[in-house]
N, C-alpha and C. Protein backbone atom coordinates (compact mmCIF):
# COMPACT_ATOMS: atom_id res chain seq x y z
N UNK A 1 195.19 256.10 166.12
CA UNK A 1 194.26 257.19 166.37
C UNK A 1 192.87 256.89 165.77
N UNK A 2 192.22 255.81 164.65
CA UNK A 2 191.69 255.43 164.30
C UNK A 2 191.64 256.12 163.01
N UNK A 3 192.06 257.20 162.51
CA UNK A 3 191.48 257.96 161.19
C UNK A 3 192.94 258.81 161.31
N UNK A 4 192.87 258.92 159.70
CA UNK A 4 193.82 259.74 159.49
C UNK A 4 193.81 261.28 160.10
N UNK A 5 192.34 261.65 159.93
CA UNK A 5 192.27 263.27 160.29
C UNK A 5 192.61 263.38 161.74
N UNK A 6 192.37 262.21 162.49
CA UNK A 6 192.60 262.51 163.98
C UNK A 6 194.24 262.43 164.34
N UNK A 7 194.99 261.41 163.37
CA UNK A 7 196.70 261.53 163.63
C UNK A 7 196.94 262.87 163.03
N UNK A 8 196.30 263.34 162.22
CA UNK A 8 196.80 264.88 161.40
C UNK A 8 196.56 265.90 162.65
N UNK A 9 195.37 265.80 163.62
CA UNK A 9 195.03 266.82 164.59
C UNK A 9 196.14 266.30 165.69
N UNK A 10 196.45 265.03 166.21
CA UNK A 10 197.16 264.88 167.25
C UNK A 10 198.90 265.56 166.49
N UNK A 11 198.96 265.25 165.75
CA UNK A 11 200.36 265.83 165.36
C UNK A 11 200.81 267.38 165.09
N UNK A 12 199.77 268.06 164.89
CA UNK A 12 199.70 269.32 164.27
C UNK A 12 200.36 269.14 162.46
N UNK A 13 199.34 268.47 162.10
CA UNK A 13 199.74 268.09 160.77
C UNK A 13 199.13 268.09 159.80
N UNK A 14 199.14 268.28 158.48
CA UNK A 14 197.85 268.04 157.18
C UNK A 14 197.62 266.27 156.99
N UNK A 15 196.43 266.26 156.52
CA UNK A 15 195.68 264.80 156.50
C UNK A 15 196.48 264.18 155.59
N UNK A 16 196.99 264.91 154.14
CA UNK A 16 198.00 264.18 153.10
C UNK A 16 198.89 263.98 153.64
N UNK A 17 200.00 264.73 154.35
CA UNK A 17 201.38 264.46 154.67
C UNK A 17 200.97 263.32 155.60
N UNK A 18 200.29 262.99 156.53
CA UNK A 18 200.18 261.63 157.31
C UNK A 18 199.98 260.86 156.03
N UNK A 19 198.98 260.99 155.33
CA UNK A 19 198.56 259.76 154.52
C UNK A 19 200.14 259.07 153.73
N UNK A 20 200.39 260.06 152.75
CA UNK A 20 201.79 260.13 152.05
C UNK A 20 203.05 259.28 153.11
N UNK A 21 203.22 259.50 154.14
CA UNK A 21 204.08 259.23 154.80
C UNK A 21 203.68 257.71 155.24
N UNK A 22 202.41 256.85 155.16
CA UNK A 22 201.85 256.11 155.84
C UNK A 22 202.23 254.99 154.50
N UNK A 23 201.94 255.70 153.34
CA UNK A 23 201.70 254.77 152.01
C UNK A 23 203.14 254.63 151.63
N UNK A 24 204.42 255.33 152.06
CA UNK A 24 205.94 255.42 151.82
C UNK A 24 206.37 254.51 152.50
N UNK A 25 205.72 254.46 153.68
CA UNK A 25 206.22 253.57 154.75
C UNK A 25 205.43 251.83 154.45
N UNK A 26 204.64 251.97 153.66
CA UNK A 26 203.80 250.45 153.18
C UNK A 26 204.50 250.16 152.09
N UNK A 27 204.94 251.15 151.33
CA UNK A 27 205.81 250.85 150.37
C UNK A 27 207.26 249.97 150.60
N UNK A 28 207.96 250.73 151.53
CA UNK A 28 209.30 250.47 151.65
C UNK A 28 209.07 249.28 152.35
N UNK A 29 208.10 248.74 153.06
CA UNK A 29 208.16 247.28 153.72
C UNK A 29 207.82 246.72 152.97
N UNK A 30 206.89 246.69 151.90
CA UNK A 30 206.34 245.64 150.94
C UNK A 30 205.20 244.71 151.51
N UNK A 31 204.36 245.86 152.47
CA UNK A 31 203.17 245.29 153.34
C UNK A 31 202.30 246.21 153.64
N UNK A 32 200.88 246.36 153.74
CA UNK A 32 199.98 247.07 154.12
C UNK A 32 199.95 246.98 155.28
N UNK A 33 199.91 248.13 156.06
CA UNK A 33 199.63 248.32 157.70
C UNK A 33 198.87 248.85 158.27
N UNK A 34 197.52 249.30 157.33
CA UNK A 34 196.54 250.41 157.69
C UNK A 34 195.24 249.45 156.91
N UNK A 35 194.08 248.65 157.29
CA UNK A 35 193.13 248.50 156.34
C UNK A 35 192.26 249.81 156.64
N UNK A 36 191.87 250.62 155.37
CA UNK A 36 191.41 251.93 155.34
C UNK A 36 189.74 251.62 154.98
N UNK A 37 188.69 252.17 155.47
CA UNK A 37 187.23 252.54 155.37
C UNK A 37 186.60 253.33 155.34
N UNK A 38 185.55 253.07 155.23
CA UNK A 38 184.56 254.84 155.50
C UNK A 38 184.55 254.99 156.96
N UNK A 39 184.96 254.15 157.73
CA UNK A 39 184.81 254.94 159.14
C UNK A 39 186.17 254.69 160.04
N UNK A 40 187.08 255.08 159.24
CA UNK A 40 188.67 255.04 159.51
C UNK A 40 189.43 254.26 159.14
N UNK A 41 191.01 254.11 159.69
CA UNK A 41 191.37 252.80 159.76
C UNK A 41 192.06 251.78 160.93
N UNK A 42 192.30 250.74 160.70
CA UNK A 42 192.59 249.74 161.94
C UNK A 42 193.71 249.35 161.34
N UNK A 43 194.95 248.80 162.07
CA UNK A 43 195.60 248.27 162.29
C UNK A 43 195.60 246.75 161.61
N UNK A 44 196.44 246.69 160.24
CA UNK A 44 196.54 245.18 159.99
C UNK A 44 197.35 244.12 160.97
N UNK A 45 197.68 242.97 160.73
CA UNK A 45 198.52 242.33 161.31
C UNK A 45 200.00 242.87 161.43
N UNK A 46 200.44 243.02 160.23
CA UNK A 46 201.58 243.44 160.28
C UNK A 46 201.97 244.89 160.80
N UNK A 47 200.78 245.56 160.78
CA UNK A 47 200.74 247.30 161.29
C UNK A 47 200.72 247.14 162.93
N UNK A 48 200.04 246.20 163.38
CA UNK A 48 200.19 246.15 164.92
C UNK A 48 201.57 245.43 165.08
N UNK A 49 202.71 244.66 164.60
CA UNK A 49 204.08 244.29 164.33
C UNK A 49 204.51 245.73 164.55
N UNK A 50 204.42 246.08 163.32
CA UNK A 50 205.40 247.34 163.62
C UNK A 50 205.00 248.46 164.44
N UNK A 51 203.74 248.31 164.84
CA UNK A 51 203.60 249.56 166.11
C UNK A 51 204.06 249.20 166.84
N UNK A 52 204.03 247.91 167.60
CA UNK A 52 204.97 247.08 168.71
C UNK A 52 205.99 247.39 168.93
N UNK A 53 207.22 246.94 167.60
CA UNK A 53 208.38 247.12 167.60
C UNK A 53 208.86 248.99 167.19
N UNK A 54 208.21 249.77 167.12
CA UNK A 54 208.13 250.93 167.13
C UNK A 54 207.94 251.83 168.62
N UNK A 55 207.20 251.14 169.39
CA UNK A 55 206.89 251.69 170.50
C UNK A 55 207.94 251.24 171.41
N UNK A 56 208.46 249.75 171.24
CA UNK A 56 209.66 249.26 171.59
C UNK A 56 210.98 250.16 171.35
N UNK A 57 210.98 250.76 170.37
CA UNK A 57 212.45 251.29 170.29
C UNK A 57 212.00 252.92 170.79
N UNK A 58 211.01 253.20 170.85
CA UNK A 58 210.79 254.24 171.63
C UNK A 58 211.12 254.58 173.08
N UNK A 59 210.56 253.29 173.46
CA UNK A 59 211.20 253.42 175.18
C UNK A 59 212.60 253.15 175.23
N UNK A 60 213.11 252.29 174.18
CA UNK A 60 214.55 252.68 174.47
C UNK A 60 215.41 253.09 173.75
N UNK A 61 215.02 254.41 172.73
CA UNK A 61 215.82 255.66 172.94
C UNK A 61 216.02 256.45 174.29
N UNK A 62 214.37 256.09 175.38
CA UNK A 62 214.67 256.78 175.87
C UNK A 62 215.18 256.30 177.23
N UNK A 63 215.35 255.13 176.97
CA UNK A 63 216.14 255.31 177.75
C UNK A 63 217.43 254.93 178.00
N UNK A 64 217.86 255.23 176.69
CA UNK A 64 219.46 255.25 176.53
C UNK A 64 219.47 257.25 176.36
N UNK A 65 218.92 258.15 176.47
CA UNK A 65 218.42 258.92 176.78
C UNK A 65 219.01 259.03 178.23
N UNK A 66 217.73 258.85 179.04
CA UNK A 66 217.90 258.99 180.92
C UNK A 66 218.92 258.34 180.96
N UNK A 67 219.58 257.34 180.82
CA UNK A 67 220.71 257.00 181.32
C UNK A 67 222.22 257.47 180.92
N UNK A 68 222.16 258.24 179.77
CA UNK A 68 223.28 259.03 179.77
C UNK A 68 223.49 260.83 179.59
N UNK A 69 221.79 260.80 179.98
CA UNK A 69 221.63 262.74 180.20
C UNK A 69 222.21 262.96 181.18
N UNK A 70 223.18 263.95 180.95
CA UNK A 70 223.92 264.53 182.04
C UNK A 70 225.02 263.60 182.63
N UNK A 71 225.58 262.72 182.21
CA UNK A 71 226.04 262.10 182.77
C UNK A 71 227.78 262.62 183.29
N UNK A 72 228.14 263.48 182.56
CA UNK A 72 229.22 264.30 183.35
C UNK A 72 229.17 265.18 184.08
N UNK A 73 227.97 265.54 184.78
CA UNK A 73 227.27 266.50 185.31
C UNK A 73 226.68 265.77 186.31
N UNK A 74 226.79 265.36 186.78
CA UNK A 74 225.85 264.06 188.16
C UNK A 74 226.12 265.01 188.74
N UNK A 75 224.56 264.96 189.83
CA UNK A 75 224.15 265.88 190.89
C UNK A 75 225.49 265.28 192.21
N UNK A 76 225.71 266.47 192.77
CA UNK A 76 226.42 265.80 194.38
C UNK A 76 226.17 266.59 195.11
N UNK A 77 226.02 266.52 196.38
CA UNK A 77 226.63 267.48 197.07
C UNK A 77 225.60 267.31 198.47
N UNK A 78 225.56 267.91 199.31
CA UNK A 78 224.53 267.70 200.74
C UNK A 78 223.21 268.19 200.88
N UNK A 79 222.35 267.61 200.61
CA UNK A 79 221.13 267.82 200.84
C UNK A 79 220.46 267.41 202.22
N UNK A 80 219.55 268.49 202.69
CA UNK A 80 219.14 268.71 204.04
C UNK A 80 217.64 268.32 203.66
N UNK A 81 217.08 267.16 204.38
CA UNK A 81 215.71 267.11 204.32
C UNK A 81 215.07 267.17 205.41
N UNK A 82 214.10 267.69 206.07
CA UNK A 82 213.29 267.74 206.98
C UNK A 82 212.15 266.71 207.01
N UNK A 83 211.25 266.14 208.04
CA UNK A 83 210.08 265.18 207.80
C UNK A 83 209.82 264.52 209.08
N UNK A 84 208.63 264.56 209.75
CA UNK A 84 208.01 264.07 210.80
C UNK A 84 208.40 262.38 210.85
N UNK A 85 208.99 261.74 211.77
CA UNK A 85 209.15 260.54 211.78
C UNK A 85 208.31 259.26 211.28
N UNK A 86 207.09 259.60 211.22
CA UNK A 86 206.11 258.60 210.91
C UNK A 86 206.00 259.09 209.09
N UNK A 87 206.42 260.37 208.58
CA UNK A 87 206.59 260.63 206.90
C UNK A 87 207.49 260.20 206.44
N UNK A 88 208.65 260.28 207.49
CA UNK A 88 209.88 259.48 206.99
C UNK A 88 210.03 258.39 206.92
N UNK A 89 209.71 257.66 207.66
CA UNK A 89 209.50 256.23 207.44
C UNK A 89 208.93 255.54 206.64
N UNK A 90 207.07 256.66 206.71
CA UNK A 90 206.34 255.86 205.58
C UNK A 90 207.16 255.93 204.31
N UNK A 91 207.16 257.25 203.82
CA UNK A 91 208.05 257.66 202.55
C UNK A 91 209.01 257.67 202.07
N UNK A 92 209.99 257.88 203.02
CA UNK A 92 211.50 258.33 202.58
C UNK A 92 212.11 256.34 202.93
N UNK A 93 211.42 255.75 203.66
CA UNK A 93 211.97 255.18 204.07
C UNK A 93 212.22 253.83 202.63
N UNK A 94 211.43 254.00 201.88
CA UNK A 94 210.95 252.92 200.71
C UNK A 94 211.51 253.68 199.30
N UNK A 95 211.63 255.15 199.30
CA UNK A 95 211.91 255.74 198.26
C UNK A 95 213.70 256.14 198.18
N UNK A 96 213.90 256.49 199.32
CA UNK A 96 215.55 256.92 199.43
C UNK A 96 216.35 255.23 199.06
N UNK A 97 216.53 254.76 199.47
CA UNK A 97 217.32 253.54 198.56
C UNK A 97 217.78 253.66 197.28
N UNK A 98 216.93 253.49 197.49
CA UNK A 98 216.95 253.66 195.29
C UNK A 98 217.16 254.73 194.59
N UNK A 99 216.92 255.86 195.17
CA UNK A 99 217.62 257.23 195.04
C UNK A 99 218.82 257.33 195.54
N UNK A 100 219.66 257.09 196.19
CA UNK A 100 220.77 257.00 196.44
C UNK A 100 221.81 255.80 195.49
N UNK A 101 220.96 254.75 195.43
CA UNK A 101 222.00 254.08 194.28
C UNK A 101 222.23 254.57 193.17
N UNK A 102 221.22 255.53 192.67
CA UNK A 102 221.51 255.79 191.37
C UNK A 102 222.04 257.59 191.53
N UNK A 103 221.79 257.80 192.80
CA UNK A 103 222.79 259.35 192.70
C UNK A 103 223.94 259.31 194.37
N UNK A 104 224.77 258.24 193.99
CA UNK A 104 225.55 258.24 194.85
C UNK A 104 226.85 259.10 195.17
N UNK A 105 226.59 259.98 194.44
CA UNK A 105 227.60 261.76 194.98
C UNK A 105 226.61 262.59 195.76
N UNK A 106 225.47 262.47 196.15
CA UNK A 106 224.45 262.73 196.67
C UNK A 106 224.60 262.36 198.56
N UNK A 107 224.86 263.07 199.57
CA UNK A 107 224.81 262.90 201.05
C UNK A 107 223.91 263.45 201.13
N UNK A 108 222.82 262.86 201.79
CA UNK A 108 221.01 262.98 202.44
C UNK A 108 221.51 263.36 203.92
N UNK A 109 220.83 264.12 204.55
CA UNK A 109 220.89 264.34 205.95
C UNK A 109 219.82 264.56 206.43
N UNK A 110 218.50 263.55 206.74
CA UNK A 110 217.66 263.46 207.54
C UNK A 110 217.20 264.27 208.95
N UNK A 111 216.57 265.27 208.73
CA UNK A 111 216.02 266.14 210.03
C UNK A 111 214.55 265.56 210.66
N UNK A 112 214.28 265.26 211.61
CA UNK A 112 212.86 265.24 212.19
C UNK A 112 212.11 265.81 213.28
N UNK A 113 212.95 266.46 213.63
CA UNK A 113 212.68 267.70 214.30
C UNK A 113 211.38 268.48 213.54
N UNK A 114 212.07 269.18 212.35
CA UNK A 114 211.25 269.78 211.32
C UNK A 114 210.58 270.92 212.18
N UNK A 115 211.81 271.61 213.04
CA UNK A 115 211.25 273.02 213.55
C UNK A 115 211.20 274.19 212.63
N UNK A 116 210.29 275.40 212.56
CA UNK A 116 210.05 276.24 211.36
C UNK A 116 211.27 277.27 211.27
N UNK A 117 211.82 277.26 212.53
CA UNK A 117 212.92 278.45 212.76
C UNK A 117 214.08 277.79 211.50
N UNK A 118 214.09 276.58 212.17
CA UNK A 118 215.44 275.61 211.20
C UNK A 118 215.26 275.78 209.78
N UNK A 119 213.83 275.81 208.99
CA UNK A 119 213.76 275.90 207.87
C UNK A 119 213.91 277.37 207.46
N UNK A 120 213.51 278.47 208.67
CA UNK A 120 213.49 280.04 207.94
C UNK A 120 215.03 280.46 207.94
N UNK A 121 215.38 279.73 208.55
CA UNK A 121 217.23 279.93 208.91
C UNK A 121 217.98 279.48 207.42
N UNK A 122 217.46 278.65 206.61
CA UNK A 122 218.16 277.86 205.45
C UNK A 122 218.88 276.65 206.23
N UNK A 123 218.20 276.19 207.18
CA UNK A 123 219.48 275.41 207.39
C UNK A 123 218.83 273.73 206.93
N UNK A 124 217.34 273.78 206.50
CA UNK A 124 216.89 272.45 205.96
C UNK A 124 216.57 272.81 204.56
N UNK A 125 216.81 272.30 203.55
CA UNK A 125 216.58 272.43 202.02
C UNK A 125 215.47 272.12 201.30
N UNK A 126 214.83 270.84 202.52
CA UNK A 126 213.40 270.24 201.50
C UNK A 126 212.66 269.51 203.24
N UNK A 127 211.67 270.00 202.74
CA UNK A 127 210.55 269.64 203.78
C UNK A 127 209.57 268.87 203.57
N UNK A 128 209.27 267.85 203.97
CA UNK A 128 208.18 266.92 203.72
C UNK A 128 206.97 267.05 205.28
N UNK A 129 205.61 267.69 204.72
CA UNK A 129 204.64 267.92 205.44
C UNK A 129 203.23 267.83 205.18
N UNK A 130 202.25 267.79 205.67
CA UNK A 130 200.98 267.15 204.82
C UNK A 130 200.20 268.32 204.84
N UNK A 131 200.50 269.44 205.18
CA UNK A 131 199.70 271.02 204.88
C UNK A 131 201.09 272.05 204.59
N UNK A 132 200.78 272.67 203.83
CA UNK A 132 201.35 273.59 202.86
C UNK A 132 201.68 274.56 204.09
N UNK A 133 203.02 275.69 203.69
CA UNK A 133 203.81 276.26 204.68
C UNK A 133 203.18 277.60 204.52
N UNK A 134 202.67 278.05 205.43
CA UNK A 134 202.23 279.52 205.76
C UNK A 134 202.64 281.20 205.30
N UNK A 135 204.25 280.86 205.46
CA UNK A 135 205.47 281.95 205.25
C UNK A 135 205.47 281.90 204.05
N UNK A 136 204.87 283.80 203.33
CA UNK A 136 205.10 283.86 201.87
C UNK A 136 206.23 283.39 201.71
N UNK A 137 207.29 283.39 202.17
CA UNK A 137 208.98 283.02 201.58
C UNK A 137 208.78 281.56 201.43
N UNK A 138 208.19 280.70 202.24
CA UNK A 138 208.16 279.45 201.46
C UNK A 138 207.59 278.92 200.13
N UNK A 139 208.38 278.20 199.10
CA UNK A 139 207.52 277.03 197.91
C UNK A 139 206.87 275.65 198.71
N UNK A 140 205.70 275.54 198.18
CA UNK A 140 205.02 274.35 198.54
C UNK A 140 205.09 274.07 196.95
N UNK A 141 205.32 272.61 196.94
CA UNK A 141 204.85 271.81 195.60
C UNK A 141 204.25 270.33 195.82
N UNK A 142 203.13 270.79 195.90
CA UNK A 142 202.87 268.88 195.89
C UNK A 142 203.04 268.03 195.42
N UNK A 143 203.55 266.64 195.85
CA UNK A 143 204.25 265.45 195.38
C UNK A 143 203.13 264.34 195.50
N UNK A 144 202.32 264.43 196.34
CA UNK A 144 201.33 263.44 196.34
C UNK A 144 199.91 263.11 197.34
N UNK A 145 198.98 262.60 197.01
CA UNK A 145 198.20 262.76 197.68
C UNK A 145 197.65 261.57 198.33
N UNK A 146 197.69 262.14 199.85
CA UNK A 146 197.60 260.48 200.83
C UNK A 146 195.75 260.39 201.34
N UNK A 147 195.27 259.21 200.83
CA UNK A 147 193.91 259.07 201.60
C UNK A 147 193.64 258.25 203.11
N UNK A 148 193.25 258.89 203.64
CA UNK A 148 193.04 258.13 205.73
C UNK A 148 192.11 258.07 205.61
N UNK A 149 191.70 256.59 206.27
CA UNK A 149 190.82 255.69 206.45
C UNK A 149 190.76 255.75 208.70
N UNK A 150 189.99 257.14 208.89
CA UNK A 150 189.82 257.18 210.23
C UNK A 150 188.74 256.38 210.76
N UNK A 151 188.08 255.92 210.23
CA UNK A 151 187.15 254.84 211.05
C UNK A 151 187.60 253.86 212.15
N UNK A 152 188.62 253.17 211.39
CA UNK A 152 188.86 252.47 212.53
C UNK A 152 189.90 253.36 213.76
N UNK A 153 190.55 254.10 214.20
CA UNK A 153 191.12 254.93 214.99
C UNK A 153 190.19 255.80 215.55
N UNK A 154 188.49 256.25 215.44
CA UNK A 154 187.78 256.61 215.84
C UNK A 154 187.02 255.36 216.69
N UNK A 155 187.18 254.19 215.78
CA UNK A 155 186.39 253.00 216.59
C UNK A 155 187.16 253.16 218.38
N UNK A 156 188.32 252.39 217.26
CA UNK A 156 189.35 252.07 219.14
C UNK A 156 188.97 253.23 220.17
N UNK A 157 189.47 254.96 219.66
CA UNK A 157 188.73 255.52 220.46
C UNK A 157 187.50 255.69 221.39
N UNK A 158 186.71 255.15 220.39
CA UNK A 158 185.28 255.67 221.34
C UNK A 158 185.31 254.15 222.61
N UNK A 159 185.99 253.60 222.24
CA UNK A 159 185.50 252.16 223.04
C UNK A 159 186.97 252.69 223.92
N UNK A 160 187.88 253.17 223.73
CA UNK A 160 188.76 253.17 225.14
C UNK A 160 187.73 254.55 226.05
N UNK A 161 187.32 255.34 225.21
CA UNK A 161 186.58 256.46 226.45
C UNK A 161 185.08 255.92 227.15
């Protein structure tokens, strides 16, 4: 964070208890990991070591974490998706793989039809569309945002008319 007062503000913490905890922890290694100044401190050699191997066991708590949350509890069951053929393909077509290997009690059933009656009926569960659904009874949540490059599809146009 560069300064103690700024790890004390990112943590919701007092400036001593970081400090105290910083000088316990230089202690118990038998190494300085902070060179301290009037205009903060930096990272010794050995302090960027152990942030490394700190940030290292961070990602995998977590992810010995994700890989066994819930794990007697795995999702199953039939999911109904709706999606214009050219969304499905772009999207579903690169992303479902890999969602299915890792939730294989999971049956996908692909709609492309994607008529509105079918969705007010309950009979599709998740809709993939590039403008938000009209009917207060529907949730829209956006997942992502696509940029088009119409120039060239205006070119070809004007030269076939």
């Amino acid at each position: 964070m560069g300064s103690f007062a700024a790890a004390a503000r990112a943590l919701d913490s007092a400036v001593t208890t970081i400090t105290r905890t910083v000088d316990r922890l230089e202690q118990q290694l038998n190494t300085k990991l902070l060179e301290r100044g009037p205009h903060g401190a930096t990272l010794t050699e050995a302090g960027e070591k152990v942030y490394d191997l700190a940030f290292t066991m961070e990602r995998s708590a977590e992810a010995l974490e994700n890989s066994v949350l819930n794990i007697e509890s795995a999702l199953e069951g039939r999911v109904k998706f709706a999606a214009r053929d050219a969304l499905a393909g772009l999207i579903l077509s690169t992303r479902l793989p890999s969602f299915l290997d890792k939730n294989s009690l999971i049956d996908v059933v692909l709609d492309t039809e994607q008529r509105a009656d079918r969705l007010m009926a309950g009979e599709v569960d998740l809709t993939l569309t590039l403008s938000a659904p009209t009917h207060p009874d529907l949730v829209a949540v956006p997942l992502a945002h696509f940029h088009f490059n119409l120039g060239r599809a205006a070119e070809r146009n004007s030269k076939v008319s």
